[in-house]
C-alpha atoms as a PDB file:
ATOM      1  CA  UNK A   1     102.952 174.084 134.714  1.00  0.00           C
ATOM      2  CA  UNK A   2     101.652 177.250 135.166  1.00  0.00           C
ATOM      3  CA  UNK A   3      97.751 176.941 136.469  1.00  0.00           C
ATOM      4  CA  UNK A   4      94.604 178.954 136.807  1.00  0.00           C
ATOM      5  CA  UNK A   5      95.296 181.879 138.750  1.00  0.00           C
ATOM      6  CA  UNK A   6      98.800 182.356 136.537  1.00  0.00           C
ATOM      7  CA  UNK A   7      97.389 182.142 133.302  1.00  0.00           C
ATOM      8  CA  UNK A   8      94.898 184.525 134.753  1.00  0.00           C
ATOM      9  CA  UNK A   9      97.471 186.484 136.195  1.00  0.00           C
ATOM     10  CA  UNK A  10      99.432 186.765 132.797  1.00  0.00           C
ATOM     11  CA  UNK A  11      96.175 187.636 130.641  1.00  0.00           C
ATOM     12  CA  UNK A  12      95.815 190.369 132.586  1.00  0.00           C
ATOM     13  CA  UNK A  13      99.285 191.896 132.565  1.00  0.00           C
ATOM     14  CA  UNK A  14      99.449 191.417 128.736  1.00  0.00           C
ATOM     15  CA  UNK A  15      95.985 192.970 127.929  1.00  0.00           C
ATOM     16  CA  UNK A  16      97.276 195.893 129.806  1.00  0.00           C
ATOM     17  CA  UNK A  17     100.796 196.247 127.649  1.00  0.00           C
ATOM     18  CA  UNK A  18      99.518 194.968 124.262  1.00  0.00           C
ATOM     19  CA  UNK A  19      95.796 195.301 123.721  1.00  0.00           C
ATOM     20  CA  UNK A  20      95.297 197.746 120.541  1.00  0.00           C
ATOM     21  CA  UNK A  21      98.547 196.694 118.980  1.00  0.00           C
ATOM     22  CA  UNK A  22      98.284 195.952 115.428  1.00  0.00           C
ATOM     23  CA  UNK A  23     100.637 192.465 114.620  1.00  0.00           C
ATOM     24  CA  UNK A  24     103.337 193.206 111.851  1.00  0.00           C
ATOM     25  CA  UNK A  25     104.635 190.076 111.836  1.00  0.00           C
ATOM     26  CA  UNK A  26     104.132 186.400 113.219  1.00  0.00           C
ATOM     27  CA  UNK A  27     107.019 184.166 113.355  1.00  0.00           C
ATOM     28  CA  UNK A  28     106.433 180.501 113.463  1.00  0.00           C
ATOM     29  CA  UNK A  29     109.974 179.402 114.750  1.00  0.00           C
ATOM     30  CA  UNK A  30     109.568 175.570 115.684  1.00  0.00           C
ATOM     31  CA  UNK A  31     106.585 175.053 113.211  1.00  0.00           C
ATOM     32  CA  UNK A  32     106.320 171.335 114.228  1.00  0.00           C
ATOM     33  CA  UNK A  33     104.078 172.279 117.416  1.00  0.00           C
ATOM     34  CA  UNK A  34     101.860 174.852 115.190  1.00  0.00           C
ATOM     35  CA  UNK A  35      98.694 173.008 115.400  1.00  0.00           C
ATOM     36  CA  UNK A  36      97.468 175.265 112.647  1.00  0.00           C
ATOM     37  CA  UNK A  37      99.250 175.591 108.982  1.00  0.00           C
ATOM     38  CA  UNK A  38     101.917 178.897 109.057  1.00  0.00           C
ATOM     39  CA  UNK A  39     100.395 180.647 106.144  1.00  0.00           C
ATOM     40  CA  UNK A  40      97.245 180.407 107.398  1.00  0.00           C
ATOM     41  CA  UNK A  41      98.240 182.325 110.437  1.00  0.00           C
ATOM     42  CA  UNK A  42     100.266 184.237 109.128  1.00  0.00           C
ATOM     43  CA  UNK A  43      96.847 184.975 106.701  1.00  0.00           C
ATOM     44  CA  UNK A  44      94.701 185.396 110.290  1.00  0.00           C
ATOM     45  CA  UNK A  45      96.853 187.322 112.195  1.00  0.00           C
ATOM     46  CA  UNK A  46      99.375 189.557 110.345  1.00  0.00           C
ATOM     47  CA  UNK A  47      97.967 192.983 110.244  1.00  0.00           C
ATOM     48  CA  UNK A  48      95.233 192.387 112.431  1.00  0.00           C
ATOM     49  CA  UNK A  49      94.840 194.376 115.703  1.00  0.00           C
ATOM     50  CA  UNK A  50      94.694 192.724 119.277  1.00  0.00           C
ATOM     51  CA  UNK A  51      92.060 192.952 120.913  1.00  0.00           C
ATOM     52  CA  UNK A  52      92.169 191.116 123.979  1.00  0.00           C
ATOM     53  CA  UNK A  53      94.034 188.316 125.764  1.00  0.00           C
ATOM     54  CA  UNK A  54      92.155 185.744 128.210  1.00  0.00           C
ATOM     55  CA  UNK A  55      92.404 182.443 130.010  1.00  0.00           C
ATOM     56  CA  UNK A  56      90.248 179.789 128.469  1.00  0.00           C
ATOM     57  CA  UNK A  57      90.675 176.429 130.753  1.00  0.00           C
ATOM     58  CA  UNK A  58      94.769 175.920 130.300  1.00  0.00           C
ATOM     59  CA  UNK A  59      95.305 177.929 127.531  1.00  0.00           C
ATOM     60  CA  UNK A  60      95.640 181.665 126.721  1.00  0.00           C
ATOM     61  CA  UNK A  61      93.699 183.208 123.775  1.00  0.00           C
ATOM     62  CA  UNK A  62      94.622 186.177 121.785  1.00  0.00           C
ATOM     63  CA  UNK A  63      91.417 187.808 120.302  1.00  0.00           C
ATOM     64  CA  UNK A  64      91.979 190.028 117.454  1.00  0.00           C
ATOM     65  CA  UNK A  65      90.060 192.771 115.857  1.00  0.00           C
ATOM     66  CA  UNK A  66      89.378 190.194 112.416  1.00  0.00           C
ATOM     67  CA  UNK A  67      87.368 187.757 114.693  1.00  0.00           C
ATOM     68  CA  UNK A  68      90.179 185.488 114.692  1.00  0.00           C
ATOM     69  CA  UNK A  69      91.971 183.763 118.494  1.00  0.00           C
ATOM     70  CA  UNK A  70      95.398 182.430 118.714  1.00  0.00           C
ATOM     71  CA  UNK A  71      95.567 180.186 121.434  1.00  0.00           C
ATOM     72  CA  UNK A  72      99.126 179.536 123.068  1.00  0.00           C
ATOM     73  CA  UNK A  73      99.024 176.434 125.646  1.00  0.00           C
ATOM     74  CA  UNK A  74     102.372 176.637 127.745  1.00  0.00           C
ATOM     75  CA  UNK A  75     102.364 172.960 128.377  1.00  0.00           C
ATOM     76  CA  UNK A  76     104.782 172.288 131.281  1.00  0.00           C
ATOM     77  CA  UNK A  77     107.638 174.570 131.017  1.00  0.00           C
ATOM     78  CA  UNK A  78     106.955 177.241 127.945  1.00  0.00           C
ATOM     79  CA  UNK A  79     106.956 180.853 128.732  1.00  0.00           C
ATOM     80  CA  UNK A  80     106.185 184.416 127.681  1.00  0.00           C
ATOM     81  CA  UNK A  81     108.455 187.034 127.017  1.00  0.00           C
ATOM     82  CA  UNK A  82     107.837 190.864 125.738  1.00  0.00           C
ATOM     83  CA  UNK A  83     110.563 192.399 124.240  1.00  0.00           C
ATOM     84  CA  UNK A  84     111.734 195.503 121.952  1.00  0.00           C
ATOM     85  CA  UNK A  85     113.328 194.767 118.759  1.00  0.00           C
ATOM     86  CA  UNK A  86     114.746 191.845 119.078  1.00  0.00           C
ATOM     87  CA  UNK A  87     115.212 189.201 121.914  1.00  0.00           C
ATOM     88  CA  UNK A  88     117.574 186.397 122.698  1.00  0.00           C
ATOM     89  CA  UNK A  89     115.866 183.861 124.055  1.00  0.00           C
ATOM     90  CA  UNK A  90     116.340 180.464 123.548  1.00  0.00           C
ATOM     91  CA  UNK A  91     113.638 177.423 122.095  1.00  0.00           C
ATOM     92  CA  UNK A  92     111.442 179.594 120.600  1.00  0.00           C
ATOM     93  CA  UNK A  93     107.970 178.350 119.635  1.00  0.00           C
ATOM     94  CA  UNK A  94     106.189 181.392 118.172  1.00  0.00           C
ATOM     95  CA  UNK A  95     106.651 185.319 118.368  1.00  0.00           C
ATOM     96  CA  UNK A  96     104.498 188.004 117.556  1.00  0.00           C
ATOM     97  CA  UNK A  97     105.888 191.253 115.857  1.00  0.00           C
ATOM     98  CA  UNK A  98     103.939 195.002 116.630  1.00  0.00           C
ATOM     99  CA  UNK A  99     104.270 197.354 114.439  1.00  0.00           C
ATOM    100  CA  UNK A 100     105.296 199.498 117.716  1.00  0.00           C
ATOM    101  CA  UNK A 101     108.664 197.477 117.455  1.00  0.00           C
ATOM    102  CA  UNK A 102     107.335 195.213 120.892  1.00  0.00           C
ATOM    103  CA  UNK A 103     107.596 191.626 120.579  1.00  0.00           C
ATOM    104  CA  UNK A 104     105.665 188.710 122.504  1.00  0.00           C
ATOM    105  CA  UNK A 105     107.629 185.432 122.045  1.00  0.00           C
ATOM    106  CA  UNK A 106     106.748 181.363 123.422  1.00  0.00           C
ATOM    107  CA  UNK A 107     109.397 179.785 124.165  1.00  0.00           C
ATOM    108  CA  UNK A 108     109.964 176.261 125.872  1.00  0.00           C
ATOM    109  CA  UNK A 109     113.023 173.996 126.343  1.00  0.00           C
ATOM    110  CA  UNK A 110     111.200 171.230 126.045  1.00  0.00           C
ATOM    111  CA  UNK A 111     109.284 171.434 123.040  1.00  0.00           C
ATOM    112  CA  UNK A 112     106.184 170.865 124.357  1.00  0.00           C
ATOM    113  CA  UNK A 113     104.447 174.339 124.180  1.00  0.00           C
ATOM    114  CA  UNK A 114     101.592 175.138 120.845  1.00  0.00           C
ATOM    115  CA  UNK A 115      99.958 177.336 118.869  1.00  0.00           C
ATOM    116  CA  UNK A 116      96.503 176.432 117.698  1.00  0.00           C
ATOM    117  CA  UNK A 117      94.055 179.131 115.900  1.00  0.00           C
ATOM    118  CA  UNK A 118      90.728 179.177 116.309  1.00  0.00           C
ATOM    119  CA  UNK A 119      90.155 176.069 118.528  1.00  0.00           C
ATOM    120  CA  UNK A 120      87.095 174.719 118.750  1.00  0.00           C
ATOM    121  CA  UNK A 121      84.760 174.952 121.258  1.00  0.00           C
ATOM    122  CA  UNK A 122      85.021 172.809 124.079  1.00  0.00           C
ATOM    123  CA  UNK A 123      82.073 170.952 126.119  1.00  0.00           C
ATOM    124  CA  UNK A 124      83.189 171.092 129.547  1.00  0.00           C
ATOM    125  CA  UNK A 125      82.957 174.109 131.797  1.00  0.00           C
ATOM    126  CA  UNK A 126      85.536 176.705 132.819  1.00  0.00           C
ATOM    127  CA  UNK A 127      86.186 176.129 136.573  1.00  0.00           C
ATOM    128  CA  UNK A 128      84.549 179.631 137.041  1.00  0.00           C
ATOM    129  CA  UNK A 129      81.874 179.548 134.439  1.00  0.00           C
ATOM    130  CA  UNK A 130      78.657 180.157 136.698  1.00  0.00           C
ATOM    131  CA  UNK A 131      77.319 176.073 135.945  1.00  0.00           C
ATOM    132  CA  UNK A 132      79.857 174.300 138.041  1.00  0.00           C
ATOM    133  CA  UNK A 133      78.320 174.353 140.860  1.00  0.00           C
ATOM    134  CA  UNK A 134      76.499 172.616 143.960  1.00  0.00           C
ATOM    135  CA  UNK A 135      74.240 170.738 141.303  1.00  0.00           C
ATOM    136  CA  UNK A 136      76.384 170.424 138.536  1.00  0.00           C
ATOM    137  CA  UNK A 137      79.480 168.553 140.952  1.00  0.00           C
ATOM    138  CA  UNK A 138      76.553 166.698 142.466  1.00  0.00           C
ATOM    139  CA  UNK A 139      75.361 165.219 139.217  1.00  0.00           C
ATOM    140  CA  UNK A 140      79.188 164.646 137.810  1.00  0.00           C
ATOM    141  CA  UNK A 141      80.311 163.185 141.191  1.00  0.00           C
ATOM    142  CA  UNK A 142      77.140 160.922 141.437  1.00  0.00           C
ATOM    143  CA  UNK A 143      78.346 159.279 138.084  1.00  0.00           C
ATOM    144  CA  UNK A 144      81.637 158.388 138.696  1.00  0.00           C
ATOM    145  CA  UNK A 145      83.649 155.705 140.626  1.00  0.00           C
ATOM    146  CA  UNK A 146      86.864 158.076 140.043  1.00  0.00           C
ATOM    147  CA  UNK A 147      89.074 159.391 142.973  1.00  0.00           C
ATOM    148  CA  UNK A 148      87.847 163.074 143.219  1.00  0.00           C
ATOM    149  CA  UNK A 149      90.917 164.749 142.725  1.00  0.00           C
ATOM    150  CA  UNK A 150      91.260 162.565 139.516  1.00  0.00           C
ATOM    151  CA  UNK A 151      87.669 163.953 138.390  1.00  0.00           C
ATOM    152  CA  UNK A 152      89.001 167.579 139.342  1.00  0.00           C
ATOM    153  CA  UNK A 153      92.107 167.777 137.436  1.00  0.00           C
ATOM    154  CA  UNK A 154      90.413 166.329 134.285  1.00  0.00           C
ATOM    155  CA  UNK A 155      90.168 168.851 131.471  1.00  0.00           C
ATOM    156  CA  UNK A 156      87.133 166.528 129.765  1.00  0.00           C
ATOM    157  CA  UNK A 157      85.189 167.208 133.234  1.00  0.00           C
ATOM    158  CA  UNK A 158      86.054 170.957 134.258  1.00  0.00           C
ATOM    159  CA  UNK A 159      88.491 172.822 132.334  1.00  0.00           C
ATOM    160  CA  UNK A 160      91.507 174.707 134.273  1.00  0.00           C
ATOM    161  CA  UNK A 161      92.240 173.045 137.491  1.00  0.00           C
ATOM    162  CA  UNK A 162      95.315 171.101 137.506  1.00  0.00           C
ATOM    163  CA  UNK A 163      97.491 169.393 140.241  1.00  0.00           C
ATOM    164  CA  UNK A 164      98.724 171.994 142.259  1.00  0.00           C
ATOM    165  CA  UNK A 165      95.008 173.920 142.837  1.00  0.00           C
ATOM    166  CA  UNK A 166      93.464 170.482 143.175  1.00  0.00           C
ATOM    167  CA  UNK A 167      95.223 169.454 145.951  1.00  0.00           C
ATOM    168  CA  UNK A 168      94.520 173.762 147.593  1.00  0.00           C
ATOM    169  CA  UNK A 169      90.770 173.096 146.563  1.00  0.00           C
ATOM    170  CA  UNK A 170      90.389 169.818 148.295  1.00  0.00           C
ATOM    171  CA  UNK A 171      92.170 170.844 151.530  1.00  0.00           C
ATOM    172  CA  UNK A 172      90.147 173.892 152.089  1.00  0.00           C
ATOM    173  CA  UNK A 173      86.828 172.098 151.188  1.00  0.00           C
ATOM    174  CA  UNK A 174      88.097 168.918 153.637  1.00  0.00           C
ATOM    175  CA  UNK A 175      87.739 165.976 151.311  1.00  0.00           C
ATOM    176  CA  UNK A 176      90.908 164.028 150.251  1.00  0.00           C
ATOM    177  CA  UNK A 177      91.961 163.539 147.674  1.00  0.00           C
ATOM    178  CA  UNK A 178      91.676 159.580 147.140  1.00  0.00           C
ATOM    179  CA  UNK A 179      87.884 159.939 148.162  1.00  0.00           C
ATOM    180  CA  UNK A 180      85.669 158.497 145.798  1.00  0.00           C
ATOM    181  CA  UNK A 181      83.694 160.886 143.907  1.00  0.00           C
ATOM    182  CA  UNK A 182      80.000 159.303 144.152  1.00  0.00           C
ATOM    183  CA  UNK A 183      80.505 158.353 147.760  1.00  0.00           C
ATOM    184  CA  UNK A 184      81.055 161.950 148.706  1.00  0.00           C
ATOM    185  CA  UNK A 185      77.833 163.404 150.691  1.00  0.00           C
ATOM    186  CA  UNK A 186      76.007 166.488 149.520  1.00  0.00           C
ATOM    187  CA  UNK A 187      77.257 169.087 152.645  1.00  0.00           C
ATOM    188  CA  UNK A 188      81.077 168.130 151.382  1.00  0.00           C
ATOM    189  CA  UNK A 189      80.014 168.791 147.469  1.00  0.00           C
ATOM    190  CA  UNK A 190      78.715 172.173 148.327  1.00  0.00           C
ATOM    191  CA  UNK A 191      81.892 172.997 150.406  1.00  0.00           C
ATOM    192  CA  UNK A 192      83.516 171.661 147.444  1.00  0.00           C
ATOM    193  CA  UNK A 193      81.610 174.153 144.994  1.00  0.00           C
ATOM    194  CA  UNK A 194      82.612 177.006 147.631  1.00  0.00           C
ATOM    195  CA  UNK A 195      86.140 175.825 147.837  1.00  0.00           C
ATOM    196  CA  UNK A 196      86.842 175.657 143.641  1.00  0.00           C
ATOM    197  CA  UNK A 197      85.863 179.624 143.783  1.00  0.00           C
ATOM    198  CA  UNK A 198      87.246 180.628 146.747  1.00  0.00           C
ATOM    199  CA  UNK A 199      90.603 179.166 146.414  1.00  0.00           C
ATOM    200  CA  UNK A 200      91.270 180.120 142.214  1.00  0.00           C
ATOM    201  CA  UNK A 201      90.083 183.982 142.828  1.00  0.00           C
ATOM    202  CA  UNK A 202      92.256 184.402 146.006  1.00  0.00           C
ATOM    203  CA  UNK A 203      95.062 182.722 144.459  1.00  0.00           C
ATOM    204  CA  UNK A 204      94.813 184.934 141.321  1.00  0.00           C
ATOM    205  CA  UNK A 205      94.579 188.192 144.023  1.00  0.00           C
ATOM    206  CA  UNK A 206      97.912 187.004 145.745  1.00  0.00           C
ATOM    207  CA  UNK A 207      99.367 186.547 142.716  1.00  0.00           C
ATOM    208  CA  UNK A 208      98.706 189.838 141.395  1.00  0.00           C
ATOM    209  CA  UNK A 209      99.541 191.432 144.559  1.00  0.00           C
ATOM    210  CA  UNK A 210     103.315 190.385 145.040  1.00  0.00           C
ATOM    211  CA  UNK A 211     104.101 189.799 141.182  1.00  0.00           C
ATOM    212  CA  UNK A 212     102.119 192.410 139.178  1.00  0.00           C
ATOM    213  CA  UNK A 213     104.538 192.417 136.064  1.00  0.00           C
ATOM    214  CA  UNK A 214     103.937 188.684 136.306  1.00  0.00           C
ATOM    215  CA  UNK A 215     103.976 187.151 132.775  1.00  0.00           C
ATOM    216  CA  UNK A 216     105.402 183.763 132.931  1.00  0.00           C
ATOM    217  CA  UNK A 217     106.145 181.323 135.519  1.00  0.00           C
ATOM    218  CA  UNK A 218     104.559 179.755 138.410  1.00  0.00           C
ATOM    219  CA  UNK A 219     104.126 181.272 141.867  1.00  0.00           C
ATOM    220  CA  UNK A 220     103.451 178.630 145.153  1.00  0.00           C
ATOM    221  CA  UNK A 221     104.814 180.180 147.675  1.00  0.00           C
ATOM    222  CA  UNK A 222     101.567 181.450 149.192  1.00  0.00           C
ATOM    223  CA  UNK A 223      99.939 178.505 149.177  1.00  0.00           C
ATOM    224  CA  UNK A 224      98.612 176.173 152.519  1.00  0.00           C
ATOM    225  CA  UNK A 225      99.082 172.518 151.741  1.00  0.00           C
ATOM    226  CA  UNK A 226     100.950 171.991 147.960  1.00  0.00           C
ATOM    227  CA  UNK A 227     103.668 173.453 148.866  1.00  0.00           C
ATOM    228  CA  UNK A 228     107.179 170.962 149.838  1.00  0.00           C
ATOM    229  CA  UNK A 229     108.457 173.923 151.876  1.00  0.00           C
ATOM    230  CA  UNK A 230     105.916 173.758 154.489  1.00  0.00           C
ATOM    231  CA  UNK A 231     105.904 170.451 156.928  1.00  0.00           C
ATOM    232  CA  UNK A 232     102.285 171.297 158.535  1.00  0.00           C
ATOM    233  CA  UNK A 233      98.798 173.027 157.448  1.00  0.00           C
ATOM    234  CA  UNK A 234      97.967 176.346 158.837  1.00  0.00           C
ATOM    235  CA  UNK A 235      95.483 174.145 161.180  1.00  0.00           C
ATOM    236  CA  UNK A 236      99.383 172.482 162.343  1.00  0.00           C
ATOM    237  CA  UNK A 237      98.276 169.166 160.790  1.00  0.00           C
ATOM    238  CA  UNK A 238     101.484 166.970 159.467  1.00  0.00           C
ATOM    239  CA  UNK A 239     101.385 167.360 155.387  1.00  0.00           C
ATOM    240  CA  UNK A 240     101.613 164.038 153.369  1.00  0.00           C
ATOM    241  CA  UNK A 241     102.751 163.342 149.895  1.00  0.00           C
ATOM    242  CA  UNK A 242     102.106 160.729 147.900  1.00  0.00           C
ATOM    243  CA  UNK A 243     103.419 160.269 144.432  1.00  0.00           C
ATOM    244  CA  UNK A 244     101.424 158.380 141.506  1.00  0.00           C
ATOM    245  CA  UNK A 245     102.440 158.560 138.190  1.00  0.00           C
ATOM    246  CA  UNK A 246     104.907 160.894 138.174  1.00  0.00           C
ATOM    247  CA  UNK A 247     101.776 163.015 140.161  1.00  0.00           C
ATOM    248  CA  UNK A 248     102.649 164.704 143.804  1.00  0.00           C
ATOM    249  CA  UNK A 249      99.309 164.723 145.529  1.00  0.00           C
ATOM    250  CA  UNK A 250      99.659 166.810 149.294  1.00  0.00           C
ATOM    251  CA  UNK A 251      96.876 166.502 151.670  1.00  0.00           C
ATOM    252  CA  UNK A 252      96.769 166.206 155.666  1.00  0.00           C
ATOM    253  CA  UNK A 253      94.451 163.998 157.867  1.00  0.00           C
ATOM    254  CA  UNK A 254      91.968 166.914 158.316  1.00  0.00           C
ATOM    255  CA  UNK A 255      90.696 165.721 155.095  1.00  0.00           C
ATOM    256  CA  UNK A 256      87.567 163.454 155.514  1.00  0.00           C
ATOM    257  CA  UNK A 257      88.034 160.192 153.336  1.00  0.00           C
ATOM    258  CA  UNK A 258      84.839 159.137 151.365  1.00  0.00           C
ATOM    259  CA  UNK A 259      84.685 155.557 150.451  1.00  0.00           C
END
């Protein structure tokens, strides 16, 4: 699934290629993952210009001129494609038609990937909005008996951090994973708060770096301790993996255990 520093990666790159483009058409192809009614985005969207595109937790939102946002959540394995005319891509979801003739389509072999407009607002804090920090971990840490990479990845607690940067966030700030969250001790929260920045904004720089045309897809090979290719941490500490529901968790014994 692609993460934080992807989807921020891909907002990016398509804000560059198709912000100002006025939407001629919008095909719902598979209309059973629209979370909104066709007509009415058809009604929002068609003939309104873009604006902007931006990461909001796991999903990217296209702003337009009219006020309205389409959001498009990739799920596990949907991806982006621009095209001219016409493309050939199989399982679409959605595609957007410019009146320039360039094409943005969703597609996803497993069905899984939506279209929502409009989505409400949601409670919990962006992993980079300016509250989540030293006081705000320390107060949701303090009232849970959760596993702190549990608390990390979930999108009701901070929105945007899934598996993969969990288990990067958690190494670099030394606490594993299976610590429990209220046992953890104030000097490893505020590494913590360090760590969640830190590791999402240089992640989103390498990213940008080797794959600038980057649109779709998932890029790991950069990183320290989720990663099966590697055997040992940069610090030469053996790499574990434990697997829990389906979940790969990676994390070496230089990570202090809170119970």
């Amino acid at each position: 699934m692609p993460e934080f520093p992807d989807l921020q990666a891909f907002s990016r790159k398509l804000t560059r290629k198709l912000a100002g483009k006025k939407v001629e058409k919008l095909n719902a192809v598979y209309k059973k993952k629209l979370r909104t009614a066709e007509l009415d985005l058809k009604r929002a969207i068609e003939g309104a210009t873009l604006a902007s595109i931006y990461r909001d937790g796991k999903e990217l939102h296209f702003a337009f001129n009219n006020g309205n946002v389409l959001a498009l959540h990739l799920m596990l394995k949907g991806e982006l494609h621009l095209y001219q005319g016409a493309h050939d891509r199989k399982y679409p979801i959605i595609e957007l038609l410019f009146s320039d003739g360039t094409g943005l389509a969703m597609t996803d072999w497993q069905g899984q990937a939506n279209a929502t407009l409009n989505p409400a607002l949601r409670e919990a804090p962006d992993a980079l909005a300016k509250s989540v920090n030293y006081q705000f971990l320390k107060q949701t840490l303090a009232a849970s008996k959760a596993a702190v990479k549990k608390l990390l990845i979930d999108q009701h607690v901070i929105r945007g951090i899934g598996n993969t940067y969990a288990d990067e966030i958690l190494w670099a700030a030394r606490i594993a994973p299976f610590s429990i969250s209220n046992k953890i001790p104030d000097p490893a929260i505020k590494m913590l708060a360090r760590s969640i920045r830190s590791v999402l904004a240089k992640a989103e720089k390498t990213i940008l770096k080797t794959h600038p045309e980057i649109i779709s897809g998932e890029v790991r090979d950069f990183l320290h301790i989720h990663n099966p290719e590697k055997e040992k941490s940069p610090g030469g500490a053996e790499i574990r993996v434990e697997t829990s529901g389906g979940r790969k968790t990676y994390y070496t014994d230089e990570q202090k255990a809170y119970r």
